[in-house]
C-alpha atoms as a PDB file:
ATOM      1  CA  UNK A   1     -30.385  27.483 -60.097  1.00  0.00           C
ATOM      2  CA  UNK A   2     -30.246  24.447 -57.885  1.00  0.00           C
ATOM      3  CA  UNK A   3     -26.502  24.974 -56.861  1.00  0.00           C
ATOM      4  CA  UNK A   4     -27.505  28.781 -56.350  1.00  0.00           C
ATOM      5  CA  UNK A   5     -30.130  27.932 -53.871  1.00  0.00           C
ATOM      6  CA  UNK A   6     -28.179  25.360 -51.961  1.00  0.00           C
ATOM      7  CA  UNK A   7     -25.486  28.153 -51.984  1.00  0.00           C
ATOM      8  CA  UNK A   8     -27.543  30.246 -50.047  1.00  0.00           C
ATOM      9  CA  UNK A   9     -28.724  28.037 -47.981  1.00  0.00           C
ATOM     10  CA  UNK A  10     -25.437  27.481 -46.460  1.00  0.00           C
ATOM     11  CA  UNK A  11     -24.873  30.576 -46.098  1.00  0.00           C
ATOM     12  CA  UNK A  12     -27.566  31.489 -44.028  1.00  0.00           C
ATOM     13  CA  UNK A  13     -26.919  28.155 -41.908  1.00  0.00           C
ATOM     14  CA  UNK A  14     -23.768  30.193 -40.909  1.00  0.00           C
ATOM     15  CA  UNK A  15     -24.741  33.314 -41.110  1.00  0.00           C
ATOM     16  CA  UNK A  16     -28.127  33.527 -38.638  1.00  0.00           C
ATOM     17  CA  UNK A  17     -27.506  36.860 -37.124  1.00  0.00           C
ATOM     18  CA  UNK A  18     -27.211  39.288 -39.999  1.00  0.00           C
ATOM     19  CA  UNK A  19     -30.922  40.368 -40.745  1.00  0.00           C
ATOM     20  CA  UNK A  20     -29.482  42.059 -44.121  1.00  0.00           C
ATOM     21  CA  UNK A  21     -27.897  39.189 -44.917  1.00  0.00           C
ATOM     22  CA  UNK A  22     -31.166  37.520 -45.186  1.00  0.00           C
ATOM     23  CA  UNK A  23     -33.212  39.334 -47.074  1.00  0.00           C
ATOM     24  CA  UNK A  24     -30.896  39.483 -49.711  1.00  0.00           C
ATOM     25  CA  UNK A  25     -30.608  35.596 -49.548  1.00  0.00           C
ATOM     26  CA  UNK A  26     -34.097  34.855 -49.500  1.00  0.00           C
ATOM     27  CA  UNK A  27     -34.771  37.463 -52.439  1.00  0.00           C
ATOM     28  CA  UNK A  28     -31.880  35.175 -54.196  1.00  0.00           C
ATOM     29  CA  UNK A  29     -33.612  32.205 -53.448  1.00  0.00           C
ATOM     30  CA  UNK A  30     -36.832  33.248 -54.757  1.00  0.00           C
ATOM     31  CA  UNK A  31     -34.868  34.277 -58.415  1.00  0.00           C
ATOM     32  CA  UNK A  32     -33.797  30.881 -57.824  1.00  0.00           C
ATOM     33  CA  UNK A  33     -37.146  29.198 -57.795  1.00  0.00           C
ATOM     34  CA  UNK A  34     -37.973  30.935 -60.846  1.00  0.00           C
ATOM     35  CA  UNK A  35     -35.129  29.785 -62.641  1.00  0.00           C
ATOM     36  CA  UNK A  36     -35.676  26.230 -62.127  1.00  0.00           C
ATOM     37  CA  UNK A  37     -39.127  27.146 -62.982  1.00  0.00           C
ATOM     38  CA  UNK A  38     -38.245  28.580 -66.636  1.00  0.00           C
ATOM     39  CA  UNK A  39     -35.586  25.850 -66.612  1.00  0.00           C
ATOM     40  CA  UNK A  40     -38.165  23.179 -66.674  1.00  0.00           C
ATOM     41  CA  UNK A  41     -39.650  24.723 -69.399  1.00  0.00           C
ATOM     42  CA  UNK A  42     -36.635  24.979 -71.339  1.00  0.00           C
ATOM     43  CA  UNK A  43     -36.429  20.848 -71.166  1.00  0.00           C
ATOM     44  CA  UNK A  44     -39.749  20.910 -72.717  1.00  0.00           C
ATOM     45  CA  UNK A  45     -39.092  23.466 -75.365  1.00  0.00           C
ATOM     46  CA  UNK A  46     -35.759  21.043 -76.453  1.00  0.00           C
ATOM     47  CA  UNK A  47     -38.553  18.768 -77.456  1.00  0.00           C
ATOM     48  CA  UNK A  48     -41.437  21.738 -78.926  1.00  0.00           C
ATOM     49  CA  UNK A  49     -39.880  24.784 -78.968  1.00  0.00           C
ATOM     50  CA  UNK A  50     -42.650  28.266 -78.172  1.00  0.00           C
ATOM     51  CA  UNK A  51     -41.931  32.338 -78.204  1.00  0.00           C
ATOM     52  CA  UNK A  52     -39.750  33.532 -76.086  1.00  0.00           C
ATOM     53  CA  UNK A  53     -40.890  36.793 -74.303  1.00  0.00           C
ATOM     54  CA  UNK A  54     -38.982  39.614 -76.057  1.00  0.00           C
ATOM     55  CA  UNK A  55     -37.689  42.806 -74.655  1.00  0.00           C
ATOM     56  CA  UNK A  56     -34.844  44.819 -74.193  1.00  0.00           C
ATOM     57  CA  UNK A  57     -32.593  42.935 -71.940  1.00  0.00           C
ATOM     58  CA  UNK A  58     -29.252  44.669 -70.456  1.00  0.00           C
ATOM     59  CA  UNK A  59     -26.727  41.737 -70.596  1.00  0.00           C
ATOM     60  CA  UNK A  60     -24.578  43.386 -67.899  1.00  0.00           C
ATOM     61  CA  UNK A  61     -27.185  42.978 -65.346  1.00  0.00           C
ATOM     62  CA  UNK A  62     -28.161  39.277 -66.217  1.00  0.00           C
ATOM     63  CA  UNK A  63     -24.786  38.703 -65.702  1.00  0.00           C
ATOM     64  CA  UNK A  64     -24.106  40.774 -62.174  1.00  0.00           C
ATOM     65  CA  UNK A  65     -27.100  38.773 -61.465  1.00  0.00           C
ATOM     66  CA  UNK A  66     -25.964  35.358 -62.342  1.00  0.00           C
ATOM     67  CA  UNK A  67     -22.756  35.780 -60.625  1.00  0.00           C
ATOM     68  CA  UNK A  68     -24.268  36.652 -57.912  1.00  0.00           C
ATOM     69  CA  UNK A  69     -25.692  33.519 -57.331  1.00  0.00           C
ATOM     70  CA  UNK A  70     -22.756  32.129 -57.249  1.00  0.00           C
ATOM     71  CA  UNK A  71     -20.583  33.770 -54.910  1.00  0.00           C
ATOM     72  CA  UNK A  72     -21.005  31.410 -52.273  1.00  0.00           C
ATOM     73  CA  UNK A  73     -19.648  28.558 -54.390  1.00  0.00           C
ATOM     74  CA  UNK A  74     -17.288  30.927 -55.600  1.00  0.00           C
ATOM     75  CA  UNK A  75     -15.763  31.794 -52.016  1.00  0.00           C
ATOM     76  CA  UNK A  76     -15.977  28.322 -50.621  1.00  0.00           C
ATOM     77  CA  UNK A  77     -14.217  26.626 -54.174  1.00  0.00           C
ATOM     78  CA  UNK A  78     -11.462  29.727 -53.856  1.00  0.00           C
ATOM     79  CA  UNK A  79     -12.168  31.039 -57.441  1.00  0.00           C
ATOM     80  CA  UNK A  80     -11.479  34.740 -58.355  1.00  0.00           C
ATOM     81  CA  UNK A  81     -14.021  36.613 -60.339  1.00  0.00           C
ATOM     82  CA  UNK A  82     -13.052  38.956 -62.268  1.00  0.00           C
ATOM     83  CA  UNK A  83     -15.736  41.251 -64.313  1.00  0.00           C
ATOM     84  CA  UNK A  84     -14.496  43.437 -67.195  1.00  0.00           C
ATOM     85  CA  UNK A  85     -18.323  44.297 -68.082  1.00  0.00           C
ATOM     86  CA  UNK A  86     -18.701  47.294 -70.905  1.00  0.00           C
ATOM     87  CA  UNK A  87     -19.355  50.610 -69.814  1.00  0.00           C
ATOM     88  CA  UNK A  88     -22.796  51.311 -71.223  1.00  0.00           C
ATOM     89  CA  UNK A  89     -25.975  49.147 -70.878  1.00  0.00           C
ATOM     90  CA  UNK A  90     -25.558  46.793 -73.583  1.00  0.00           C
ATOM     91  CA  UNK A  91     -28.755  45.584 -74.692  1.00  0.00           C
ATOM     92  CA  UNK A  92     -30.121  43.292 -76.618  1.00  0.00           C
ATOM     93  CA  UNK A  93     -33.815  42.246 -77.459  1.00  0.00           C
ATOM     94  CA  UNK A  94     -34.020  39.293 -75.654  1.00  0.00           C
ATOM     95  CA  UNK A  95     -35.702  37.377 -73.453  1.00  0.00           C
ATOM     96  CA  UNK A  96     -33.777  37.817 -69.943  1.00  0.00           C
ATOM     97  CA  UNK A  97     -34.282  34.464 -68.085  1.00  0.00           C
ATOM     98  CA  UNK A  98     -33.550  32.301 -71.147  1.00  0.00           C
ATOM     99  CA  UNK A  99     -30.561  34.416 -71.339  1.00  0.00           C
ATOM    100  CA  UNK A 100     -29.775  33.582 -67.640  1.00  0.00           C
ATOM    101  CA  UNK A 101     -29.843  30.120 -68.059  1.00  0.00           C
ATOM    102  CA  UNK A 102     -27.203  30.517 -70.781  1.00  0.00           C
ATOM    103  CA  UNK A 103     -25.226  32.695 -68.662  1.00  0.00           C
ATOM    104  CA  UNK A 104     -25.837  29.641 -65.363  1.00  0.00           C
ATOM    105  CA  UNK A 105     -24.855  27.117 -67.298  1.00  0.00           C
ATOM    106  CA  UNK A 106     -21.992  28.059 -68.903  1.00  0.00           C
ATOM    107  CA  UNK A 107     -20.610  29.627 -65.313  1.00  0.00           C
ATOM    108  CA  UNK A 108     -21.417  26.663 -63.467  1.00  0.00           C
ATOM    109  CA  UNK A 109     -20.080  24.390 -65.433  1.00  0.00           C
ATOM    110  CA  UNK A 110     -16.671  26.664 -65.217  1.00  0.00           C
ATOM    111  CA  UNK A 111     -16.863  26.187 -61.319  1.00  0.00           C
ATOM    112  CA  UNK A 112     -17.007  22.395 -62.031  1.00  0.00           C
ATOM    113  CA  UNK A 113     -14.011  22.696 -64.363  1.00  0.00           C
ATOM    114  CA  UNK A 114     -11.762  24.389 -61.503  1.00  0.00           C
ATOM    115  CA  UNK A 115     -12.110  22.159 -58.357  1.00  0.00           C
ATOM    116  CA  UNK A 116      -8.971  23.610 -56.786  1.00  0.00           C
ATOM    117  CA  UNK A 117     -10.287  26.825 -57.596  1.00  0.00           C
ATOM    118  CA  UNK A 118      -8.910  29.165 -60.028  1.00  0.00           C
ATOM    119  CA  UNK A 119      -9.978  32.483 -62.123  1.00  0.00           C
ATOM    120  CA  UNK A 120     -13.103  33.372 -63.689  1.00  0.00           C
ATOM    121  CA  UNK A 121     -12.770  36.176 -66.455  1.00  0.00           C
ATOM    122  CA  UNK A 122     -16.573  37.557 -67.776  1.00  0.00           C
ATOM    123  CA  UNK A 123     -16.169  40.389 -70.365  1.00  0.00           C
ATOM    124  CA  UNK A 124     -19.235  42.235 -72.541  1.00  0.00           C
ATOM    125  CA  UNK A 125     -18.397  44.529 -74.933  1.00  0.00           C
ATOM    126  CA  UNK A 126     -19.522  46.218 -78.216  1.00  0.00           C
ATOM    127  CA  UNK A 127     -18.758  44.774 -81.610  1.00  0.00           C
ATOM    128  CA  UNK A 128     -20.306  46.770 -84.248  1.00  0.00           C
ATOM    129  CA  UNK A 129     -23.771  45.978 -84.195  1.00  0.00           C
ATOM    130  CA  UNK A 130     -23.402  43.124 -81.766  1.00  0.00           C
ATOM    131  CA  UNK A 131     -23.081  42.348 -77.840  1.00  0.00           C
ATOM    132  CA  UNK A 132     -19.949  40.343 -77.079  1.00  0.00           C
ATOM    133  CA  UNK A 133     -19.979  38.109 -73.633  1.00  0.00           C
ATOM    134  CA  UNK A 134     -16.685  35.918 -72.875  1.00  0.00           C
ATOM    135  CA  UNK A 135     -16.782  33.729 -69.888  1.00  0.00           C
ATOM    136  CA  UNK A 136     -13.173  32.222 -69.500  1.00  0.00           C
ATOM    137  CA  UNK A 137     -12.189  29.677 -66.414  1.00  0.00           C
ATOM    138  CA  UNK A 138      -8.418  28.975 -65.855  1.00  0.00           C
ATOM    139  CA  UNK A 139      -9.665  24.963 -64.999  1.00  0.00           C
ATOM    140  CA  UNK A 140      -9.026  21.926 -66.549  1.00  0.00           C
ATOM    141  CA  UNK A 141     -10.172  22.325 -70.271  1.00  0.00           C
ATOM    142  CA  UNK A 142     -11.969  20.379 -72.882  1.00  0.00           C
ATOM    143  CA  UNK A 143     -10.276  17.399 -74.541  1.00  0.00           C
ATOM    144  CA  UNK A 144     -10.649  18.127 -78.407  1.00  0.00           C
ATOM    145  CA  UNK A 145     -12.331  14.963 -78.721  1.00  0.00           C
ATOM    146  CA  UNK A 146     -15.149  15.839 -76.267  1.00  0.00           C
ATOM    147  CA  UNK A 147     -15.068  19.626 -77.252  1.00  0.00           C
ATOM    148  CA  UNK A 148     -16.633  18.195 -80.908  1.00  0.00           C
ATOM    149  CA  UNK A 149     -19.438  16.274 -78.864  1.00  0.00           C
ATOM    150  CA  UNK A 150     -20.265  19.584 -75.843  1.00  0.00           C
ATOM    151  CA  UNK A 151     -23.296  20.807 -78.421  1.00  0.00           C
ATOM    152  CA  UNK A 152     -24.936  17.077 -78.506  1.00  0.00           C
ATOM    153  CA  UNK A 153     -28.105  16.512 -76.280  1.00  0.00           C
ATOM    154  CA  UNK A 154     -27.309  14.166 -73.338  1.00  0.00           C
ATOM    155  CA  UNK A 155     -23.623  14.357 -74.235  1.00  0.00           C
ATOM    156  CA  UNK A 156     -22.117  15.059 -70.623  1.00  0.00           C
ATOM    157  CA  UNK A 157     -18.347  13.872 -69.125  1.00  0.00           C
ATOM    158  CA  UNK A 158     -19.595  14.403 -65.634  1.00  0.00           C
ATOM    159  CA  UNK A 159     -20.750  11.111 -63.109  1.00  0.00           C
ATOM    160  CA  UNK A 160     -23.931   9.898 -63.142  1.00  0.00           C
ATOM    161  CA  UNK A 161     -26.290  11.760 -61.189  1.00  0.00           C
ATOM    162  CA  UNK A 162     -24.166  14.885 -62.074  1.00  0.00           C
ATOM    163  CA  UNK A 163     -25.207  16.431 -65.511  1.00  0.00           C
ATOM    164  CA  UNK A 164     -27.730  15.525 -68.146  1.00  0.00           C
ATOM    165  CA  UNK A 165     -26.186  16.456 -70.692  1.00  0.00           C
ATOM    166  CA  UNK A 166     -28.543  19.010 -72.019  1.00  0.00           C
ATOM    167  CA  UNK A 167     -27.094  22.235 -70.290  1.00  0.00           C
ATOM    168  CA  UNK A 168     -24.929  23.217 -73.079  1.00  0.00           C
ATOM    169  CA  UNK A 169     -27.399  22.214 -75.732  1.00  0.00           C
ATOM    170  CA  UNK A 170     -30.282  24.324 -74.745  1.00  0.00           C
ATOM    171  CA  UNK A 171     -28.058  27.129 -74.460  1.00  0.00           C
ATOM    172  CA  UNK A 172     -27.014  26.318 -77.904  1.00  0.00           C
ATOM    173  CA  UNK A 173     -30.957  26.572 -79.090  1.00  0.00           C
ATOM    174  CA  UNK A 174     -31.448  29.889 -76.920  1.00  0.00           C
ATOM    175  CA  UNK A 175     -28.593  31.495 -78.407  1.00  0.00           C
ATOM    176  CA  UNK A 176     -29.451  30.374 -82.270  1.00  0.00           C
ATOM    177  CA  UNK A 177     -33.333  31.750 -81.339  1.00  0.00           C
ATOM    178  CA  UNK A 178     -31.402  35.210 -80.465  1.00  0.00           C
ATOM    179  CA  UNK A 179     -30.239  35.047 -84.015  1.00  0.00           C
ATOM    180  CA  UNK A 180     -26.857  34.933 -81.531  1.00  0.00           C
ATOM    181  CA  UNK A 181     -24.110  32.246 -82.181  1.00  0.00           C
ATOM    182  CA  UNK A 182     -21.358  30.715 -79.675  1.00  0.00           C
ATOM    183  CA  UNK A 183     -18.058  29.573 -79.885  1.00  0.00           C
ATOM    184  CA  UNK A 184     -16.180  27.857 -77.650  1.00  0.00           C
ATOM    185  CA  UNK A 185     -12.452  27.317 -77.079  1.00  0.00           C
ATOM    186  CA  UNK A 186     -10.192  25.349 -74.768  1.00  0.00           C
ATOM    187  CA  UNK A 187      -7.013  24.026 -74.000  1.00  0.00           C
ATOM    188  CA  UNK A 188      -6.232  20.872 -71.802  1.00  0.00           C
ATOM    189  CA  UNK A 189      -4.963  22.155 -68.380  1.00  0.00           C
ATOM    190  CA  UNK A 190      -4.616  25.799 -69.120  1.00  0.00           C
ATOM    191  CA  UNK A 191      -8.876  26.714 -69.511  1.00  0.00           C
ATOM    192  CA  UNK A 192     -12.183  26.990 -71.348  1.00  0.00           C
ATOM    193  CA  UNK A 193     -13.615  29.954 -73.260  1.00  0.00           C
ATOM    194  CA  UNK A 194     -17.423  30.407 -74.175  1.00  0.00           C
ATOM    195  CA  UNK A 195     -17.975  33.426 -76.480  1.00  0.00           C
ATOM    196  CA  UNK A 196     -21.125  34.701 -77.094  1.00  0.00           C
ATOM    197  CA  UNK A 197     -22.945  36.802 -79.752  1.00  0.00           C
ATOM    198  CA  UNK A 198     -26.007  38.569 -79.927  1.00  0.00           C
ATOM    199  CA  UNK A 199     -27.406  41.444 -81.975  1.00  0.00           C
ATOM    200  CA  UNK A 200     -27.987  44.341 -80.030  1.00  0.00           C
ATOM    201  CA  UNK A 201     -31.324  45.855 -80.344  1.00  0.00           C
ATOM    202  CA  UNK A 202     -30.925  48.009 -82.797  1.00  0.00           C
ATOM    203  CA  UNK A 203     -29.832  45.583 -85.041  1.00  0.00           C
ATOM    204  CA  UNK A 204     -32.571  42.936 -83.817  1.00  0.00           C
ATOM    205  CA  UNK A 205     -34.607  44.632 -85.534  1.00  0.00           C
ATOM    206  CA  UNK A 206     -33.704  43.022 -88.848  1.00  0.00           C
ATOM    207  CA  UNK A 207     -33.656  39.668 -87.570  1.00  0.00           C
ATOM    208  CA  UNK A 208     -36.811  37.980 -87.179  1.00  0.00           C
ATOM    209  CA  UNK A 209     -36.998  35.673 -84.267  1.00  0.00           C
END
């Protein structure tokens, strides 16, 4: 959410003129605040987990959303984004900004994988019962011997100052408290995939959270 806001601010360092422009950055910014907000909490929930707030939650739109966030690093880092999103709402009973912050830090960390920019695949679909999300980067992949260690709290390859180390392993927890489960898989050099399963809600319904 950080990244997001700075995002925006640049933009509207550059872009002063365009009253449109604006609004929809400030209105970004806010979404922002509220992110860090619930991501704040999520540090403290790592340590004493509470409810999540449940309701239906259309993936495809946390997504748009999300990526939306980051267009500005997007443009300025010359990655491609390319959204193959499923047809129909697909929703899933869920709590939508614990979802987000999944979907954030999962993305984000792609832009960090691809400093010389690159693509960005996101695809939802239907399987059986289930909402699929796939978030692929073409960057520089996962050694296998850190791709074992990605799920451990304060586990992080980036420099000091850059990562805590705690992205990947809250997303883990909000995932697992979706009765979801994620898989990753990556290549040296050739690109990371984060796959993503979570009932939909008709089938949340025989899941206790």
């Amino acid at each position: 959410p950080l990244d997001g806001i700075k995002n925006c601010l640049n933009v509207l360092t550059i872009e002063t003129e365009d009253a449109v422009l604006r609004e929809r950055y400030l209105r970004l910014m806010q979404e922002g605040v509220c992110e860090i907000e619930q991501a704040v909490r999520d540090i403290l929930e790592y340590a004493k987990q509470h409810e999540f707030k449940l309701e239906p939650v259309d993936v495809n739109g946390v997504i748009k959303r999300t990526i939306l966030m980051g267009e500005y690093k997007f443009n300025k880092q010359g990655i491609d984004v390319r959204m193959n999103l499923d047809g129909q709402p697909l929703n899933v009973m869920g709590d939508s900004h614990h979802l987000q912050q999944v979907f954030f830090n999962i993305i984000f960390n792609a832009i960090d994988a691809m400093p010389n920019g690159g693509t960005l695949t996101v695809e939802t679909k239907k399987e059986d019962s289930f909402a699929a999300i796939e978030i692929t980067d073409s960057g520089v992949g996962i050694p296998k011997r850190d791709l074992e260690k990605i799920f451990k709290p304060f586990y992080t390859t980036k420099k000091v100052g850059e990562g805590t180390g705690l992205g990947l392993p809250i997303s883990m927890g909000i995932v697992k408290r979706h009765n979801g489960h994620m898989n990753v898989y990556s290549y040296v050099n050739m690109g990371t995939t984060f796959k993503i399963i979570l009932p939909t809600v008709q089938s949340a319904a025989h899941y206790r959270l």
